[in-house]
PDB file of N, CA and C in Angstrom:
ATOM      1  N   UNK A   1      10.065 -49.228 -11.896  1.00  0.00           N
ATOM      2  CA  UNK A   1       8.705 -49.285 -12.443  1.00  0.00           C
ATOM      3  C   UNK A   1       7.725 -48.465 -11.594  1.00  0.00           C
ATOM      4  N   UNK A   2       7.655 -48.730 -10.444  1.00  0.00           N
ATOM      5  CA  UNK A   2       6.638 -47.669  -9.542  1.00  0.00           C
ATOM      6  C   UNK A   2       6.883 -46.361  -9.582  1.00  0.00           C
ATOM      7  N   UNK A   3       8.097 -45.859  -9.643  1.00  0.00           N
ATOM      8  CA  UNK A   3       8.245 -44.265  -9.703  1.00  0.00           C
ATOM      9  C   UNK A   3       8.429 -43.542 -10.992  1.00  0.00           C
ATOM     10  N   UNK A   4       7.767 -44.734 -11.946  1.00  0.00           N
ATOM     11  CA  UNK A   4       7.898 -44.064 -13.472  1.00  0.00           C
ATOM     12  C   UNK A   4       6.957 -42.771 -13.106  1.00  0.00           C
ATOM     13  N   UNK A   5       7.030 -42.100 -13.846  1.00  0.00           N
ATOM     14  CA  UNK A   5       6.138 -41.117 -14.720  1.00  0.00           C
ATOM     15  C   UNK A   5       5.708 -40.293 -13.228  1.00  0.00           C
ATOM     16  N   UNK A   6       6.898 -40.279 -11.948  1.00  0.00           N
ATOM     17  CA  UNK A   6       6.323 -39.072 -10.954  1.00  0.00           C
ATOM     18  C   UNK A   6       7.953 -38.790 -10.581  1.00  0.00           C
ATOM     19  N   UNK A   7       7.609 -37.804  -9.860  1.00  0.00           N
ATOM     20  CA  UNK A   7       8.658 -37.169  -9.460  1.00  0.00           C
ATOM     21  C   UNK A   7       9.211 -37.757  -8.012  1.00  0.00           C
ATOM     22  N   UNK A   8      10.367 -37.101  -7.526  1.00  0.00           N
ATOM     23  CA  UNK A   8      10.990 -37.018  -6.648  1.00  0.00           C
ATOM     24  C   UNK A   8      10.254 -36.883  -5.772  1.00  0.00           C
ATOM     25  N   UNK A   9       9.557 -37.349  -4.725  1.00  0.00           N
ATOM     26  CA  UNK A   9       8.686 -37.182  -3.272  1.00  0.00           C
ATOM     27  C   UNK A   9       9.671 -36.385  -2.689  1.00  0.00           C
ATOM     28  N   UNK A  10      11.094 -36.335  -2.244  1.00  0.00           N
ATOM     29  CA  UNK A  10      11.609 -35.355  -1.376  1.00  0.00           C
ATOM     30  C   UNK A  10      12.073 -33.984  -2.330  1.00  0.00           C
ATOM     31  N   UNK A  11      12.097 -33.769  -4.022  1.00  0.00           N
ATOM     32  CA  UNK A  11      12.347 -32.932  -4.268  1.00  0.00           C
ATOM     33  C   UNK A  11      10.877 -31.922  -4.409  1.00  0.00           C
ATOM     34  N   UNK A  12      10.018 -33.114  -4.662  1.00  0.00           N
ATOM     35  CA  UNK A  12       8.459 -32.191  -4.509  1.00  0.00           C
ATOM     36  C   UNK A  12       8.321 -31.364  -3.428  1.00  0.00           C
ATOM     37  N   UNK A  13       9.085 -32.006  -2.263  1.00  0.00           N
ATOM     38  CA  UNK A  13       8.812 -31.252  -0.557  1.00  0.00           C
ATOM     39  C   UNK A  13       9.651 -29.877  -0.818  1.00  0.00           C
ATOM     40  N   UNK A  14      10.769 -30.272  -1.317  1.00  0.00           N
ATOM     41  CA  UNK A  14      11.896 -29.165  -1.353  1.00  0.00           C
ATOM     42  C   UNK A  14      11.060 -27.778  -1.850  1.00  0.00           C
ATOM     43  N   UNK A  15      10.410 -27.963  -2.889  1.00  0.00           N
ATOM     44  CA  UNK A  15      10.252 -26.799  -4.002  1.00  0.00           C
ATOM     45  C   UNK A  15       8.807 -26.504  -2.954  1.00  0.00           C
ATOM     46  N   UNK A  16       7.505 -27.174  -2.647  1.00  0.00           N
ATOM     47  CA  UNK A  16       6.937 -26.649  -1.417  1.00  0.00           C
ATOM     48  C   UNK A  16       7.458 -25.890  -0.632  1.00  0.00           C
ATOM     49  N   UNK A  17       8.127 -26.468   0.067  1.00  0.00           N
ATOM     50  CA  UNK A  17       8.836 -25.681   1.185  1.00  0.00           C
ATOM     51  C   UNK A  17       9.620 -24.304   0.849  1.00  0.00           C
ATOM     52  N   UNK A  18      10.278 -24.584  -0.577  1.00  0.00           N
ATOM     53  CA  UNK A  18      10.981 -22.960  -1.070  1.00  0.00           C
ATOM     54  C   UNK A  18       9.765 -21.943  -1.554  1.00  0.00           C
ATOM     55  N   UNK A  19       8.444 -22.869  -1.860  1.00  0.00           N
ATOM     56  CA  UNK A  19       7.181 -21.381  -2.145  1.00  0.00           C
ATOM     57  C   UNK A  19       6.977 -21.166  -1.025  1.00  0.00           C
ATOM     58  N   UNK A  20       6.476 -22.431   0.008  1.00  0.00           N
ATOM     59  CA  UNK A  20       6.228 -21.964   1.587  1.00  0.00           C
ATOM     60  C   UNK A  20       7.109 -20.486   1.995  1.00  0.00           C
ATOM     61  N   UNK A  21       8.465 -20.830   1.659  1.00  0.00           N
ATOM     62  CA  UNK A  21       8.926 -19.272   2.447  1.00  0.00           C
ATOM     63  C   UNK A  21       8.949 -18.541   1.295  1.00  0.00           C
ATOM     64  N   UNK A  22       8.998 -18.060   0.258  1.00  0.00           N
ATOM     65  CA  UNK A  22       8.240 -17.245  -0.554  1.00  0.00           C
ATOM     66  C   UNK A  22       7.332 -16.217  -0.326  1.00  0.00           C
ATOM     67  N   UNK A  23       6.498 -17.261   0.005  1.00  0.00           N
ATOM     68  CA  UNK A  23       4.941 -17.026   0.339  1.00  0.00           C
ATOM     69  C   UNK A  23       4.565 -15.967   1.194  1.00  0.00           C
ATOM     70  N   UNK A  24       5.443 -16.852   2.906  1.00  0.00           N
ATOM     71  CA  UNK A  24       5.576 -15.947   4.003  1.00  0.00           C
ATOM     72  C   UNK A  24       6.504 -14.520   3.753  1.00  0.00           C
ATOM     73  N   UNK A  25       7.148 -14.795   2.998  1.00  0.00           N
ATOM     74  CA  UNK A  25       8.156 -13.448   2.991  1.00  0.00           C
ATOM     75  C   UNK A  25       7.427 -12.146   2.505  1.00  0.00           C
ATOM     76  N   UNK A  26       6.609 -12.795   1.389  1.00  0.00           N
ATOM     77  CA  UNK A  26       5.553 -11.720   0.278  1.00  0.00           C
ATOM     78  C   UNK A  26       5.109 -11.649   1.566  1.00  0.00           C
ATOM     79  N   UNK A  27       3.709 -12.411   2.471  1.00  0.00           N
ATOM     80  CA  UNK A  27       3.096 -11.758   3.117  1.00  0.00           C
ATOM     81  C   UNK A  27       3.937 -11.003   4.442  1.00  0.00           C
ATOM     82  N   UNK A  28       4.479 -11.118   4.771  1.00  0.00           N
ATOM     83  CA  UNK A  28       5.468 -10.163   5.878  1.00  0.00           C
ATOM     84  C   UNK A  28       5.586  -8.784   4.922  1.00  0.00           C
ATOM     85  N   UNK A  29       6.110  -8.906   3.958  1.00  0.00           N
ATOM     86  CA  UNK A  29       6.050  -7.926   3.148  1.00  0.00           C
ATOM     87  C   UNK A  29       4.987  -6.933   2.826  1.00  0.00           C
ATOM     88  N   UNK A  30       3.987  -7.769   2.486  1.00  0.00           N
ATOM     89  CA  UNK A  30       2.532  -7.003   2.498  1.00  0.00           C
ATOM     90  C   UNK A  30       1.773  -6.595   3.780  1.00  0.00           C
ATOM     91  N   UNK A  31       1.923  -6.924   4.651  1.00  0.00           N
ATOM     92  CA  UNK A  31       1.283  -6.997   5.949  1.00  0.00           C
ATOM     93  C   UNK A  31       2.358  -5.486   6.618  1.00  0.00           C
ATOM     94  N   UNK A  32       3.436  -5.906   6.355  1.00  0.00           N
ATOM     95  CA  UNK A  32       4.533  -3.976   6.717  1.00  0.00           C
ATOM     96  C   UNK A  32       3.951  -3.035   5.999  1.00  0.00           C
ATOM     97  N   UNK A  33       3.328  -3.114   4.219  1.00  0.00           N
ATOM     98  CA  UNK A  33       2.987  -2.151   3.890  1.00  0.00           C
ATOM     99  C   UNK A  33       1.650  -1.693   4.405  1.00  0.00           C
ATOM    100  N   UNK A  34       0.960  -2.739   4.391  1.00  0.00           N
ATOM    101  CA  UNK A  34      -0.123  -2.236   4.881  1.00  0.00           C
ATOM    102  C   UNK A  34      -0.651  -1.680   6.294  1.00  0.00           C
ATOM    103  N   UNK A  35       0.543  -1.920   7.400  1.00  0.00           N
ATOM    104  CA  UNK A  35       0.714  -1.341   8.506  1.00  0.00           C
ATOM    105  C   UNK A  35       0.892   0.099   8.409  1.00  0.00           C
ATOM    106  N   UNK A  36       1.897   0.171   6.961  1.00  0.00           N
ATOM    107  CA  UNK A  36       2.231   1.658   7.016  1.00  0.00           C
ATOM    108  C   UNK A  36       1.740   2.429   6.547  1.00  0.00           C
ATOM    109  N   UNK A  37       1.130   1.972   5.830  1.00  0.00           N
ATOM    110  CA  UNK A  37      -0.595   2.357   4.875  1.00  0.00           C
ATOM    111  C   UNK A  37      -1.574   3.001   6.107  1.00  0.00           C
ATOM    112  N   UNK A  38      -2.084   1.881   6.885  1.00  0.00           N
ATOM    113  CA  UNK A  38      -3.178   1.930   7.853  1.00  0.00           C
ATOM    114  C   UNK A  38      -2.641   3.361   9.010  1.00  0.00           C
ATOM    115  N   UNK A  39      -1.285   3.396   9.200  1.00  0.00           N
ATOM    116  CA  UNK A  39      -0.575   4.441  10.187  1.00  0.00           C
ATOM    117  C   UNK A  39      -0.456   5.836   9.678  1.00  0.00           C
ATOM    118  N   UNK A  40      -0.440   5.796   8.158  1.00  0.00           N
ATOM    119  CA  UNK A  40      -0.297   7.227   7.638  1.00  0.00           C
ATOM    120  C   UNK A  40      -1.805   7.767   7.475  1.00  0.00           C
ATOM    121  N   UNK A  41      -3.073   6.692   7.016  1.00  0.00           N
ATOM    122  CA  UNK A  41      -4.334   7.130   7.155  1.00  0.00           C
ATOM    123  C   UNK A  41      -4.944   7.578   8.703  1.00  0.00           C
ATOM    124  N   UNK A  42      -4.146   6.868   9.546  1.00  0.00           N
ATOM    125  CA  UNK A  42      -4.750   7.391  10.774  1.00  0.00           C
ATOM    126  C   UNK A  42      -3.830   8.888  11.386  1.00  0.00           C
ATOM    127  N   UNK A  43      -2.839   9.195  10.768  1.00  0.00           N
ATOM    128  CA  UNK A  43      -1.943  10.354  11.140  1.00  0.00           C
ATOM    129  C   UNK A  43      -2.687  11.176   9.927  1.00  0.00           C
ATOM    130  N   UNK A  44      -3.365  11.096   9.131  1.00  0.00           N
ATOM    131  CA  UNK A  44      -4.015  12.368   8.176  1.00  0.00           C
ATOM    132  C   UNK A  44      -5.296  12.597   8.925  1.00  0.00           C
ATOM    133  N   UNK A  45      -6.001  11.237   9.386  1.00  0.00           N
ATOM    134  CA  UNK A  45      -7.644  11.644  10.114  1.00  0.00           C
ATOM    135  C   UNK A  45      -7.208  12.403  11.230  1.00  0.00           C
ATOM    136  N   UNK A  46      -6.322  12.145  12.096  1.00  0.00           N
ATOM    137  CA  UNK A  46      -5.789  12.780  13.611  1.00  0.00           C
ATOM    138  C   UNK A  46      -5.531  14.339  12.818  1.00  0.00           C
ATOM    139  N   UNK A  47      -4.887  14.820  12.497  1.00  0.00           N
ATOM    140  CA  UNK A  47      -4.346  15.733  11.608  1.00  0.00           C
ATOM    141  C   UNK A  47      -5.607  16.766  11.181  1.00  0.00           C
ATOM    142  N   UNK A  48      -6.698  16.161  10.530  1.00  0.00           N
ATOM    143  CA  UNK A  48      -7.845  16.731  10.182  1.00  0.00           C
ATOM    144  C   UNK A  48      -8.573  17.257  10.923  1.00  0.00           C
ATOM    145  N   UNK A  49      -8.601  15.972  12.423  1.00  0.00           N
ATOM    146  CA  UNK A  49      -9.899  16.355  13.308  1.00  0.00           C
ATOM    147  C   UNK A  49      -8.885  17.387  14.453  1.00  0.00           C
ATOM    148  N   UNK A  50      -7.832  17.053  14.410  1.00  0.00           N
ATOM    149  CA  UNK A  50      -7.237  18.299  15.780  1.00  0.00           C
ATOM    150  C   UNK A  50      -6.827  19.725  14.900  1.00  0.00           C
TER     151      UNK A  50
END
Protein backbone atom coordinates (compact mmCIF):
# COMPACT_ATOMS: atom_id res chain seq x y z
CA UNK A 1 0.00 0.00 0.00
CA UNK A 2 2.68 2.76 0.71
CA UNK A 3 4.69 2.24 -2.43
CA UNK A 4 1.61 2.22 -4.63
CA UNK A 5 1.63 4.63 -7.37
CA UNK A 6 5.82 5.48 -6.95
CA UNK A 7 8.61 4.00 -8.09
CA UNK A 8 11.60 2.14 -7.09
CA UNK A 9 13.70 4.65 -4.63
CA UNK A 10 16.93 2.63 -5.60
CA UNK A 11 15.98 2.34 -9.31
CA UNK A 12 15.17 6.22 -9.30
CA UNK A 13 18.98 6.60 -7.91
CA UNK A 14 20.18 4.22 -10.63
CA UNK A 15 18.79 6.19 -13.71
CA UNK A 16 20.14 9.66 -11.75
CA UNK A 17 23.26 8.44 -11.44
CA UNK A 18 23.34 6.97 -15.30
CA UNK A 19 22.29 10.93 -16.45
CA UNK A 20 24.81 12.07 -13.71
CA UNK A 21 27.58 10.41 -15.92
CA UNK A 22 25.97 11.34 -19.10
CA UNK A 23 25.98 14.63 -18.15
CA UNK A 24 29.70 14.75 -17.09
CA UNK A 25 30.80 12.95 -20.16
CA UNK A 26 28.79 15.63 -22.58
CA UNK A 27 30.47 18.26 -20.49
CA UNK A 28 34.16 16.79 -20.69
CA UNK A 29 33.20 16.61 -24.13
CA UNK A 30 32.24 20.15 -24.57
CA UNK A 31 34.76 21.72 -22.40
CA UNK A 32 37.76 19.62 -25.03
CA UNK A 33 35.97 21.33 -27.79
CA UNK A 34 35.95 24.36 -26.57
CA UNK A 35 39.60 24.23 -25.42
CA UNK A 36 40.29 23.53 -28.97
CA UNK A 37 38.16 26.18 -30.19
CA UNK A 38 39.73 28.83 -27.69
CA UNK A 39 43.59 27.37 -28.90
CA UNK A 40 42.99 27.66 -32.63
CA UNK A 41 41.51 31.41 -32.05
CA UNK A 42 44.51 32.27 -30.16
CA UNK A 43 47.04 30.54 -32.88
CA UNK A 44 45.10 32.78 -35.76
CA UNK A 45 45.40 36.22 -33.41
CA UNK A 46 49.32 35.18 -32.72
CA UNK A 47 49.55 34.48 -36.50
CA UNK A 48 47.99 37.94 -37.43
CA UNK A 49 49.84 40.12 -34.99
CA UNK A 50 53.55 38.44 -35.68
Amino acid sequence: MENEGMEDPSKQFDEAQAVEGMLSAVERVVLFMLGLFWASLNNIRRRRIA
